[in-house]
C-alpha atoms as a PDB file:
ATOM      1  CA  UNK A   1      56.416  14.263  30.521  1.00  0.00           C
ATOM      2  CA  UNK A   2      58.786  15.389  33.387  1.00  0.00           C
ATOM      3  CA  UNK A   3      60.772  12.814  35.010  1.00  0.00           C
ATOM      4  CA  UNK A   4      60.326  12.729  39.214  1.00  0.00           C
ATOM      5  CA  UNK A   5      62.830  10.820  41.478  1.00  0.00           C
ATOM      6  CA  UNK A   6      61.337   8.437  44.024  1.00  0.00           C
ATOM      7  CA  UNK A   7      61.962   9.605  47.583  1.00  0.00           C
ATOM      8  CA  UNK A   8      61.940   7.043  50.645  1.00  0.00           C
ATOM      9  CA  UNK A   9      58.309   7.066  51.924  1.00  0.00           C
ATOM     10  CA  UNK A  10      58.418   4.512  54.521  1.00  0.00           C
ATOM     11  CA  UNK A  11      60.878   2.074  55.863  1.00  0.00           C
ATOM     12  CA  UNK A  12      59.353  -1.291  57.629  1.00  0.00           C
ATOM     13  CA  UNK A  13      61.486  -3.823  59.147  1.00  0.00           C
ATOM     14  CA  UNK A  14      64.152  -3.510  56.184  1.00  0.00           C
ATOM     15  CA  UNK A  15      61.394  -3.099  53.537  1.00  0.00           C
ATOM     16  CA  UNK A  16      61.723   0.271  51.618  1.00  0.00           C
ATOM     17  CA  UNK A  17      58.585   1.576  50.297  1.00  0.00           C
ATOM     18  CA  UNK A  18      59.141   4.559  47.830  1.00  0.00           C
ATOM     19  CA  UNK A  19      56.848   7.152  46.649  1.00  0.00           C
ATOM     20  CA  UNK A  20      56.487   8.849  43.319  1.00  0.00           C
ATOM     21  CA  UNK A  21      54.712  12.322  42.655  1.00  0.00           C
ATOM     22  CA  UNK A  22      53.241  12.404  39.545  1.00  0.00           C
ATOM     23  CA  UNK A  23      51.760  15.428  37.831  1.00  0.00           C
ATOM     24  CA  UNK A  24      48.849  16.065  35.291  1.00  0.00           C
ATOM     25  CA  UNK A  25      47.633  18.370  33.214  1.00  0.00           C
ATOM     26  CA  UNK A  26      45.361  19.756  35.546  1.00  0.00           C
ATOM     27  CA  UNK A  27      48.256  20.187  38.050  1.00  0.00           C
ATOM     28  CA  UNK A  28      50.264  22.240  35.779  1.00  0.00           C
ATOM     29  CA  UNK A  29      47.524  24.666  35.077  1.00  0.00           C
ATOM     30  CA  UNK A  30      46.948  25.399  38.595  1.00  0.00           C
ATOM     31  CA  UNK A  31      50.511  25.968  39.545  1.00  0.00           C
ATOM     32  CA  UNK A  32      50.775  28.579  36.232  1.00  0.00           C
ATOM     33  CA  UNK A  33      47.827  30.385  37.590  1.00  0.00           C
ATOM     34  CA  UNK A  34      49.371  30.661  41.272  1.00  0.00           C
ATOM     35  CA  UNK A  35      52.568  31.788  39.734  1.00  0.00           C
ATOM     36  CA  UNK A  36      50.578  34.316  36.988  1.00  0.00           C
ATOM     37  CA  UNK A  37      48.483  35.184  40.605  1.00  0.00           C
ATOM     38  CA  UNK A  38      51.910  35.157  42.957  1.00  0.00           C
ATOM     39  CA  UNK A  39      54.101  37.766  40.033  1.00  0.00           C
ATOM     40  CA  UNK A  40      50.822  40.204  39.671  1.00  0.00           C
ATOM     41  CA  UNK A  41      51.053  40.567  43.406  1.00  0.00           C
ATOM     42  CA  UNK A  42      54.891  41.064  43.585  1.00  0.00           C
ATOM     43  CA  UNK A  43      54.201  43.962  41.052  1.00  0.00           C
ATOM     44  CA  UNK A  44      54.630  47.296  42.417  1.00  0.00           C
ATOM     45  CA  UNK A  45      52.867  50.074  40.327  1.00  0.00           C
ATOM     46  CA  UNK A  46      55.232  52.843  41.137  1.00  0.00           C
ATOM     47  CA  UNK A  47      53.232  55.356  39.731  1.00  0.00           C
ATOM     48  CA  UNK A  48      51.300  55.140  42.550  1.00  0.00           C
ATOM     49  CA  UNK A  49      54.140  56.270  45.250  1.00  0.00           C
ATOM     50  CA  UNK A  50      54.463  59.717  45.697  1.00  0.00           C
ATOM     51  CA  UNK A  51      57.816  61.123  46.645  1.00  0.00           C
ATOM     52  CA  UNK A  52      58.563  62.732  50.429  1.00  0.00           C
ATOM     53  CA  UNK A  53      58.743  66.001  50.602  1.00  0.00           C
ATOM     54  CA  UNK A  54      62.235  67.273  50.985  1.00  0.00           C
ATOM     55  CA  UNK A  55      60.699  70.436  52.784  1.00  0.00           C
ATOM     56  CA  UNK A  56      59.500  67.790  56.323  1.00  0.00           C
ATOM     57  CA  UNK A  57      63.218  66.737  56.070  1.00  0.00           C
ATOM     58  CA  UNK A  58      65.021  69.859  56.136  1.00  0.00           C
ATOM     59  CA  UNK A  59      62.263  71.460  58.837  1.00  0.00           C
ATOM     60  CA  UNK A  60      63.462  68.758  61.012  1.00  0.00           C
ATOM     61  CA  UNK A  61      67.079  69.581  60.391  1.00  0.00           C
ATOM     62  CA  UNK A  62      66.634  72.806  61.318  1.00  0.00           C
ATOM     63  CA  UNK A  63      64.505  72.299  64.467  1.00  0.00           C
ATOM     64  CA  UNK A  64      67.668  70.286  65.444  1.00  0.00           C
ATOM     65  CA  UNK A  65      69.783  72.884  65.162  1.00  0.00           C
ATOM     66  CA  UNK A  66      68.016  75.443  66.799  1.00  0.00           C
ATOM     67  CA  UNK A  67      67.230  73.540  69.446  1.00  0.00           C
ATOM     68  CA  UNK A  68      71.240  72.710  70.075  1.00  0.00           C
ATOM     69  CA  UNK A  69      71.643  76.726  69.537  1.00  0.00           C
ATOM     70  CA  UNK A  70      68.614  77.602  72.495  1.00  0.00           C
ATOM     71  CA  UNK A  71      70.319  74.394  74.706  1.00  0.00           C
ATOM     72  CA  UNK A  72      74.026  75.984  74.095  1.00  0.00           C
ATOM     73  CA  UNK A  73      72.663  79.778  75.043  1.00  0.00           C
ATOM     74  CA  UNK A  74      70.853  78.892  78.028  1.00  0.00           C
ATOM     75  CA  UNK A  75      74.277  76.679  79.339  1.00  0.00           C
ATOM     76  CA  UNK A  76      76.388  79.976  78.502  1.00  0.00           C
ATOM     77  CA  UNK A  77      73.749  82.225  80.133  1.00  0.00           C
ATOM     78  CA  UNK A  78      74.056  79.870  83.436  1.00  0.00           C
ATOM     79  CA  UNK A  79      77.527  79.419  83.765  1.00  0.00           C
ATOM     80  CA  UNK A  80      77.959  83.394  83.453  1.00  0.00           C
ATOM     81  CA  UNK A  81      75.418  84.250  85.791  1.00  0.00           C
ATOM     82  CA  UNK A  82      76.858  81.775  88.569  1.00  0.00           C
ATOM     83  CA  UNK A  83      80.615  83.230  88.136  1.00  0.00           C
ATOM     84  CA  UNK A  84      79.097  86.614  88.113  1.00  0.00           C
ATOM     85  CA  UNK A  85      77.671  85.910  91.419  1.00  0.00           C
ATOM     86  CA  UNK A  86      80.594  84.326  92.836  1.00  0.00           C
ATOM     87  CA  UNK A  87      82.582  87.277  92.209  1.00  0.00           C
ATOM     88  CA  UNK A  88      80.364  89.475  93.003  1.00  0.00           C
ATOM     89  CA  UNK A  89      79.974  88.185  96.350  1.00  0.00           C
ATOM     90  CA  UNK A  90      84.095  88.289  96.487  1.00  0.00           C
ATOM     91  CA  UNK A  91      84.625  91.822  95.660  1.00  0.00           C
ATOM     92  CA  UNK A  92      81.810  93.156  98.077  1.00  0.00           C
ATOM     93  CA  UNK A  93      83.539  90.854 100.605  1.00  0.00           C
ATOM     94  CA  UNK A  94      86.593  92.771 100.104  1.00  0.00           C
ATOM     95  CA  UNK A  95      85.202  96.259 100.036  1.00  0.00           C
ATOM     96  CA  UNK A  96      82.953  96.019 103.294  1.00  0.00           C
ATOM     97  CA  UNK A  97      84.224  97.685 106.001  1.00  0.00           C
ATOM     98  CA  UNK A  98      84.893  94.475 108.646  1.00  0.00           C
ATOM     99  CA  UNK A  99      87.339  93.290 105.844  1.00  0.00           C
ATOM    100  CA  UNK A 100      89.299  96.342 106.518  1.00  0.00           C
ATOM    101  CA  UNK A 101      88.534  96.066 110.369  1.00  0.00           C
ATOM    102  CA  UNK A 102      90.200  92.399 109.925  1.00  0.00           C
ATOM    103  CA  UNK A 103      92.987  93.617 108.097  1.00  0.00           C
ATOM    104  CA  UNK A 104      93.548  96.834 110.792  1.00  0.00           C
ATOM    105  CA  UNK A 105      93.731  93.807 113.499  1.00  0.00           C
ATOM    106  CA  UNK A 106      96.659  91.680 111.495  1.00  0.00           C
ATOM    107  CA  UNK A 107      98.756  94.831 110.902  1.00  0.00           C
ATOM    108  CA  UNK A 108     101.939  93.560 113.334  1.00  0.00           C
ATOM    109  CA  UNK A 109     102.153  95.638 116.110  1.00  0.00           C
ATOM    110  CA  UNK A 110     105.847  96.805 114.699  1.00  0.00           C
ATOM    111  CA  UNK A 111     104.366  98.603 112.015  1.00  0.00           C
ATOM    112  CA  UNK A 112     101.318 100.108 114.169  1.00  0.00           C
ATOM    113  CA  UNK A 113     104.180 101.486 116.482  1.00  0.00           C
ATOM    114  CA  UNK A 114     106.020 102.828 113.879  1.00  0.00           C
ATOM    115  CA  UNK A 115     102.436 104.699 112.773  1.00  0.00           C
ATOM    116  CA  UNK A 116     102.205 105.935 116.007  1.00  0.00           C
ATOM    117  CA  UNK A 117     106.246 107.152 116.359  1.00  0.00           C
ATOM    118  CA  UNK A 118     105.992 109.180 113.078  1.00  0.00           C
ATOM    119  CA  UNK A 119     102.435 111.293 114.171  1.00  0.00           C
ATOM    120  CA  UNK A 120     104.077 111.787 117.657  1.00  0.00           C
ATOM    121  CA  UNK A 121     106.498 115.057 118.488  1.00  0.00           C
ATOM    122  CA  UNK A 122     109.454 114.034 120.027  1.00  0.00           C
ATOM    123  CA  UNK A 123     112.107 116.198 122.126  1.00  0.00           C
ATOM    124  CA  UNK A 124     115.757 115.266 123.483  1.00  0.00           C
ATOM    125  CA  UNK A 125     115.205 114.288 126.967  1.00  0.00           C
ATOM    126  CA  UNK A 126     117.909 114.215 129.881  1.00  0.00           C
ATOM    127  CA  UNK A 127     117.752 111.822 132.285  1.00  0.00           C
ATOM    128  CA  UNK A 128     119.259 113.492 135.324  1.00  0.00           C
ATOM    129  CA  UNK A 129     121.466 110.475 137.388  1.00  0.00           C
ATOM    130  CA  UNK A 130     119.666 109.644 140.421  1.00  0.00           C
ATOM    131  CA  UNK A 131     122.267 109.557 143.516  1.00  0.00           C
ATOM    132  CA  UNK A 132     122.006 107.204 146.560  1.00  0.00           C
ATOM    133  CA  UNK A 133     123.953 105.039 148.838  1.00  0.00           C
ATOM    134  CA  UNK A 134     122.981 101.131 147.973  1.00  0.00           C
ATOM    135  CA  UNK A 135     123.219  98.171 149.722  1.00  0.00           C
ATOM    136  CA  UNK A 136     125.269  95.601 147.584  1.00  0.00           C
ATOM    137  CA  UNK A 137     125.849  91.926 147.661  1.00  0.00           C
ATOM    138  CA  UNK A 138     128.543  90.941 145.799  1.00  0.00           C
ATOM    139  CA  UNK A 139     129.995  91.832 141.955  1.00  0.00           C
ATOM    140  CA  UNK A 140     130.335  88.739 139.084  1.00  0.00           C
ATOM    141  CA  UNK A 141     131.280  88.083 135.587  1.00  0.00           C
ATOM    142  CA  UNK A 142     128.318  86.131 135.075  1.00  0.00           C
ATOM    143  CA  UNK A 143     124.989  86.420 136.695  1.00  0.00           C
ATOM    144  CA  UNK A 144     124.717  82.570 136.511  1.00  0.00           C
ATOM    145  CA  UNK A 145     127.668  82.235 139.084  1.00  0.00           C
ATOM    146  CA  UNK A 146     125.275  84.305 141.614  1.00  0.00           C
ATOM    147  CA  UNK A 147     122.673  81.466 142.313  1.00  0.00           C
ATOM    148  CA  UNK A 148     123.851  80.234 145.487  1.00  0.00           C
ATOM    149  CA  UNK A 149     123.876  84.051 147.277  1.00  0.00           C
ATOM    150  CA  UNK A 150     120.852  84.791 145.422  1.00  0.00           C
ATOM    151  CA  UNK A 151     119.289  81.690 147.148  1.00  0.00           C
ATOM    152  CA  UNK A 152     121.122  82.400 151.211  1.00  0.00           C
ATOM    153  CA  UNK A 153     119.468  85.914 150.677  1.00  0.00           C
ATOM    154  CA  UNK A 154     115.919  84.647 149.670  1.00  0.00           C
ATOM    155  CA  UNK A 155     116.382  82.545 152.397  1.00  0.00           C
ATOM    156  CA  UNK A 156     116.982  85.976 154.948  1.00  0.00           C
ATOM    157  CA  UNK A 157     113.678  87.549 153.371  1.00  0.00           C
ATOM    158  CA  UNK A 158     116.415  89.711 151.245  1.00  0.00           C
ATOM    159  CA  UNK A 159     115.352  90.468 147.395  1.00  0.00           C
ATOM    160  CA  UNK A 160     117.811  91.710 145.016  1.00  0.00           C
ATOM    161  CA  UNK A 161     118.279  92.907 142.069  1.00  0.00           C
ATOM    162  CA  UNK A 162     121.003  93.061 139.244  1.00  0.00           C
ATOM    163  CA  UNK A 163     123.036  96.182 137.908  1.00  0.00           C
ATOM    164  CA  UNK A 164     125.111  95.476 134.734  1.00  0.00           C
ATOM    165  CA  UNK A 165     128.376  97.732 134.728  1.00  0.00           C
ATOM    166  CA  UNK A 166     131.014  97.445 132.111  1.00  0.00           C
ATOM    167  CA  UNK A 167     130.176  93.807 131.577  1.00  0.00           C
ATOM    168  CA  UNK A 168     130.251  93.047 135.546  1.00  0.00           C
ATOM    169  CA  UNK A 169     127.072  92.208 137.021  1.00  0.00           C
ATOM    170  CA  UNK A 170     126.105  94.106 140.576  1.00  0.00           C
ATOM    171  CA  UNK A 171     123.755  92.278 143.065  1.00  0.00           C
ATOM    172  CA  UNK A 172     121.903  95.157 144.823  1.00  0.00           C
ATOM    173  CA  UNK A 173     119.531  94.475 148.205  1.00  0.00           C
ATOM    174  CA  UNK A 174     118.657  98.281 148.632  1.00  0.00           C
ATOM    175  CA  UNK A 175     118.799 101.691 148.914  1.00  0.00           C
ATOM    176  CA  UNK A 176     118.917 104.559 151.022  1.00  0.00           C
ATOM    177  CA  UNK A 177     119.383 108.385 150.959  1.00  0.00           C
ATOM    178  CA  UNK A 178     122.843 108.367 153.404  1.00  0.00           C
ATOM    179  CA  UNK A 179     125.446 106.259 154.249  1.00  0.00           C
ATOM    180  CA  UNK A 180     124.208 105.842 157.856  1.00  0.00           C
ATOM    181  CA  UNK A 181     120.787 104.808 156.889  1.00  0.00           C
ATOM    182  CA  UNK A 182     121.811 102.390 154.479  1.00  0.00           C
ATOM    183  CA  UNK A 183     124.105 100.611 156.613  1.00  0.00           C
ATOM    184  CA  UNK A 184     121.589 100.770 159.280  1.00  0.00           C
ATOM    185  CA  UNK A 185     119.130  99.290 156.864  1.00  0.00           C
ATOM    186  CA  UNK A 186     122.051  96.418 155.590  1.00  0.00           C
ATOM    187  CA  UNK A 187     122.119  95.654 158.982  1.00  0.00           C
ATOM    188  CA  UNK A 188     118.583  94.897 159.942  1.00  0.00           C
ATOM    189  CA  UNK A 189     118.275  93.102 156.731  1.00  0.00           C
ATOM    190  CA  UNK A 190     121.211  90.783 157.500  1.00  0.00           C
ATOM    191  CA  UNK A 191     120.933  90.557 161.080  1.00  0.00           C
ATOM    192  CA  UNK A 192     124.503  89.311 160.799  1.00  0.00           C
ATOM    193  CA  UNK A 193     123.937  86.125 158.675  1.00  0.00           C
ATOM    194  CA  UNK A 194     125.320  87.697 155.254  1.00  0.00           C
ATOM    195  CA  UNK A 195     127.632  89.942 154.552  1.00  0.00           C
ATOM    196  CA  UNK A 196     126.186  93.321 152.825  1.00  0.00           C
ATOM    197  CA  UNK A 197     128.224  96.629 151.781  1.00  0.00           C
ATOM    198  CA  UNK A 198     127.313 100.193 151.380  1.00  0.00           C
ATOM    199  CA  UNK A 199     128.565 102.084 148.336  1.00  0.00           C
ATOM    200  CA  UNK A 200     127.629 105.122 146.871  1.00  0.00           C
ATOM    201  CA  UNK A 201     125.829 104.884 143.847  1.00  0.00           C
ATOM    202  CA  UNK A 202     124.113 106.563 140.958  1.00  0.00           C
ATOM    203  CA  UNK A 203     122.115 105.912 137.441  1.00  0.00           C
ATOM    204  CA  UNK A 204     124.285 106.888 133.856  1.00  0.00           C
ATOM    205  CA  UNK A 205     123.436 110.182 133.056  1.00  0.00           C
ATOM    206  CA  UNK A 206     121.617 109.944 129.386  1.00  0.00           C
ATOM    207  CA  UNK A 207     119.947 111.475 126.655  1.00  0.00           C
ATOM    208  CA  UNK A 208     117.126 110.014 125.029  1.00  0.00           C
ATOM    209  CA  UNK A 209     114.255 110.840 122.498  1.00  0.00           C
ATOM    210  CA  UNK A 210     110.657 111.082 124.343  1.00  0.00           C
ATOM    211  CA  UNK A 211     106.849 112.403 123.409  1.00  0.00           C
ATOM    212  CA  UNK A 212     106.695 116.221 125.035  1.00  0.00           C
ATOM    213  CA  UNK A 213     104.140 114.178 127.719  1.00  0.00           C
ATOM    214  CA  UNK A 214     106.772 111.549 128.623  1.00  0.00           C
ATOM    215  CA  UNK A 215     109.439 113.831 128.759  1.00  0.00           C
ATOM    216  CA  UNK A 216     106.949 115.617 131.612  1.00  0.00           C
ATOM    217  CA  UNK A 217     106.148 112.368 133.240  1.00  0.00           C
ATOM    218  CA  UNK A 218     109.670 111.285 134.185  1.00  0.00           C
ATOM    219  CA  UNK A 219     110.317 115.150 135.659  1.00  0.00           C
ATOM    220  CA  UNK A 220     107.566 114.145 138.224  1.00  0.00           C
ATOM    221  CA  UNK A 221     109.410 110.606 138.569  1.00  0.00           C
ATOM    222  CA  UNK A 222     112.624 112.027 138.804  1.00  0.00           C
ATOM    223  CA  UNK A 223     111.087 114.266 142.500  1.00  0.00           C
ATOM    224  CA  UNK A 224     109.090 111.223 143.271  1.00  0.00           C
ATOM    225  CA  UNK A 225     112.629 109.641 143.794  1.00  0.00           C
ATOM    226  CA  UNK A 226     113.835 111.837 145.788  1.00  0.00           C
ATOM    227  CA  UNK A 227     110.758 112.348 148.119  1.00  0.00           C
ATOM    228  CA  UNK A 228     110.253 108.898 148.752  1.00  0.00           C
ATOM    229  CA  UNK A 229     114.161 107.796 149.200  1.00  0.00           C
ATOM    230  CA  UNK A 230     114.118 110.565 152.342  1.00  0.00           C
ATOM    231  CA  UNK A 231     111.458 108.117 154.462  1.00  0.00           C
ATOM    232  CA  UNK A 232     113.189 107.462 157.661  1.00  0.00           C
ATOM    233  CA  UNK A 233     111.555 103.221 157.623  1.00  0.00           C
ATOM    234  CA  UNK A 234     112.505 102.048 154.625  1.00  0.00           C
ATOM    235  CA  UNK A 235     111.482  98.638 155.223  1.00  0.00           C
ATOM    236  CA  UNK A 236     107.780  99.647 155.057  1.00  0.00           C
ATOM    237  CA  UNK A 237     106.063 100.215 151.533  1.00  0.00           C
ATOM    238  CA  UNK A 238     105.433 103.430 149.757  1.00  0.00           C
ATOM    239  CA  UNK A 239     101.655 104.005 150.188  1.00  0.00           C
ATOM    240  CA  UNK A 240      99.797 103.052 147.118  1.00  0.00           C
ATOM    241  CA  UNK A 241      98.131 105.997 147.075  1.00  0.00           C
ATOM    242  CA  UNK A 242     100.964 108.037 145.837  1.00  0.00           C
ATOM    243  CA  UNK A 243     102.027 105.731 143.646  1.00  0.00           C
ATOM    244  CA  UNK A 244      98.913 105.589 142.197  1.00  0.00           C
ATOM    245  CA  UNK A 245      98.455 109.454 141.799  1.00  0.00           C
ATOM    246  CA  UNK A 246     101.778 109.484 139.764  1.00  0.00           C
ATOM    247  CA  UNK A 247     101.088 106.398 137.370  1.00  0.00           C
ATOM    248  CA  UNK A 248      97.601 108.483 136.973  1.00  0.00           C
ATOM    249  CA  UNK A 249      99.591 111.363 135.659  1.00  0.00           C
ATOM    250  CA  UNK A 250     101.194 109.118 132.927  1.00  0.00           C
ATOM    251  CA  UNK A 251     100.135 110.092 129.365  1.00  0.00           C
ATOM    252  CA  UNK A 252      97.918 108.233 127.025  1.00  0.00           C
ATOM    253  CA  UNK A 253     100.253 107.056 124.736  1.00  0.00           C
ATOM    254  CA  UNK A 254     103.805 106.191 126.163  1.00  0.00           C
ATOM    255  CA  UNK A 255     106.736 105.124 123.844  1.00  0.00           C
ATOM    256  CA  UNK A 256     110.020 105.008 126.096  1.00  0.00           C
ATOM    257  CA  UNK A 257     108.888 104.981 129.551  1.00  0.00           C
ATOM    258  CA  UNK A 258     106.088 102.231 129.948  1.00  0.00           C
ATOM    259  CA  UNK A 259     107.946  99.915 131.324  1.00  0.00           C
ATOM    260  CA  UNK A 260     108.619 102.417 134.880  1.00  0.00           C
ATOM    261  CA  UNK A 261     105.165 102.627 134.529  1.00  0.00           C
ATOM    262  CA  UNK A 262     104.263  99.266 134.876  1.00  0.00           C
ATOM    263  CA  UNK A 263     106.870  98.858 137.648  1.00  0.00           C
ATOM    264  CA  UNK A 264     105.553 101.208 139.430  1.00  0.00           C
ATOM    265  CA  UNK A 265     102.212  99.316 139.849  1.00  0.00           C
ATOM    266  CA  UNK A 266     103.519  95.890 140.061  1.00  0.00           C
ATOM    267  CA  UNK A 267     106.191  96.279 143.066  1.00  0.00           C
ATOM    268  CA  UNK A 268     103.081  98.036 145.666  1.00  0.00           C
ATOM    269  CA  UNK A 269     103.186  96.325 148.807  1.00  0.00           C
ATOM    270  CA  UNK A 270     107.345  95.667 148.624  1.00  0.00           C
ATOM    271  CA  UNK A 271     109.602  97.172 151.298  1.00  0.00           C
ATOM    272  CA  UNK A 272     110.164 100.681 149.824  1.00  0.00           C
ATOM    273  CA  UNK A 273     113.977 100.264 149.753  1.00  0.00           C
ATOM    274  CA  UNK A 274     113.321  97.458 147.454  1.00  0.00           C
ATOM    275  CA  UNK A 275     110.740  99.346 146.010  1.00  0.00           C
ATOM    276  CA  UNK A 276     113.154 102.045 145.234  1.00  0.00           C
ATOM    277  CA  UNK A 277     116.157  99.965 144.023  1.00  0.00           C
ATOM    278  CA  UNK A 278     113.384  98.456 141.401  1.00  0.00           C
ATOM    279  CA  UNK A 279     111.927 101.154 139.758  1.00  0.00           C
ATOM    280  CA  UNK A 280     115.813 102.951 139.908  1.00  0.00           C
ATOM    281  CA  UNK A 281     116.931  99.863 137.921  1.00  0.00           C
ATOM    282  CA  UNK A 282     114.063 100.279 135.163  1.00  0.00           C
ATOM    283  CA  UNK A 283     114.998 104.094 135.144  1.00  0.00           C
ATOM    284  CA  UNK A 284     118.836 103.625 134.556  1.00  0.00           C
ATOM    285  CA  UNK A 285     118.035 101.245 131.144  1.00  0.00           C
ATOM    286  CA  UNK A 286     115.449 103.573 129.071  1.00  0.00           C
ATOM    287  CA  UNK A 287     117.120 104.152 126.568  1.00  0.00           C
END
């Protein structure tokens, strides 16, 4: 008979009631039979399992893999075609013609007028000194020291201009074709409230390099000169109709004598002795 320890069933006011299970037969055969009933159930009959296919395992290893193959293609296929476009779209940039029209406008304009100097025919060009009698100011060492007369003679209505002469400086208020004329003009120009001298004078004799057309142009200059110093009223302007007919005559392209040119339109409407001692200036520095 199997022993059972007495566990606390109840506990009244200090009194301890205990409890003892007891078993019989009856109990014993019941729990055998739930235990027979409970290892029958935990019982596996293996034979009745059947074994997975290996084939379901390795079709799903391979549908993996293809599928990271098709995902890796259609990346590499992408990021090709979007460089491809990219520099596509770069080297048709650089092969249309406004990229070259672009490029045409950056060239400096140094190197366009070296273009133009080596298509051009150039010939050895004398320019023959031009001989007047001039009006003159005063002579200094420095231009800067000639602010004060430069300012009494603004003052008079009297515009000058500056020769540079063996590193002396030459303030000039006009010209004329004769001594008498000039001094006559110094005179009305004056009207005795500055002093003004008449000297002979004439532009360095040179040699330069022009185009065939310049080298045409400044002939026509050169008896332009000498037409318009002979006007008896040299304190009215050249009309601008003549001056207009010979900056007409100017070629296309100029390379040495541009700068007349322009002087010749800019000084219309100045007293032509002025006028003259101007463009006479511009003449005696092409170089």
């Amino acid at each position: 008979m199997t022993k059972h320890k007495p566990y606390i069933a109840k506990d009244s006011k200090g009194t301890w009631t205990y409890k003892v299970h007891t078993s019989s037969k009856g109990d014993s055969a019941e729990r055998e039979s739930a235990a027979s009933l409970e290892n029958e159930q935990e019982e596996i009959d293996f034979t009745t399992l059947k074994p997975v296919k290996s084939t379901n395992k390795d079709k799903l290893k391979r549908n993996t893999i293809w599928k990271a193959i098709l995902i890796s293609g259609l990346s590499a296929i992408f990021v090709g075609t979007t460089i491809g476009f990219f520099l596509f779209r770069m080297f048709v940039q650089v092969d249309t013609p406004t990229s070259v029209e672009n490029s045409s406008q950056t060239t400096p304009a140094v190197s366009q007028t070296e273009k133009e100097e080596t298509r051009l025919d150039f010939v050895s060009t004398s320019l023959d000194s031009l001989e007047t009698y001039i009006i003159q100011a005063g002579i200094f060492s420095d231009q800067e020291n000639a602010g004060p007369l430069i300012d009494t003679l603004s003052s008079l209505g009297i515009s000058t201009v500056f020769f540079e002469r063996e590193e002396e400086f030459y303030l000039m208020a006009g010209v004329a074709s004769s001594e008498d004329t000039a001094q006559a003009l110094a005179d009305s120009l004056s009207d005795g409230q500055a002093e003004l001298y008449v000297k002979e004078w004439s532009t360095q004799t040179n040699e330069i390099e022009l185009t065939e057309a310049e080298s045409e142009w400044i002939t026509m200059f050169q008896a332009f000169f000498d037409e318009q110093i002979q006007q008896t009223d040299l304190t009215q302007p050249i009309a601008d109709e003549e001056i207009t007919a010979l900056v007409d005559k100017a070629p296309d392209e100029v390379n040495k004598v541009d700068e007349l040119i322009t002087s010749l339109t800019e000084m219309q409407g100045e007293p032509a002795a002025y006028q003259l001692l101007s463009w006479m200036k511009v003449y005696d520095e092409l170089s």
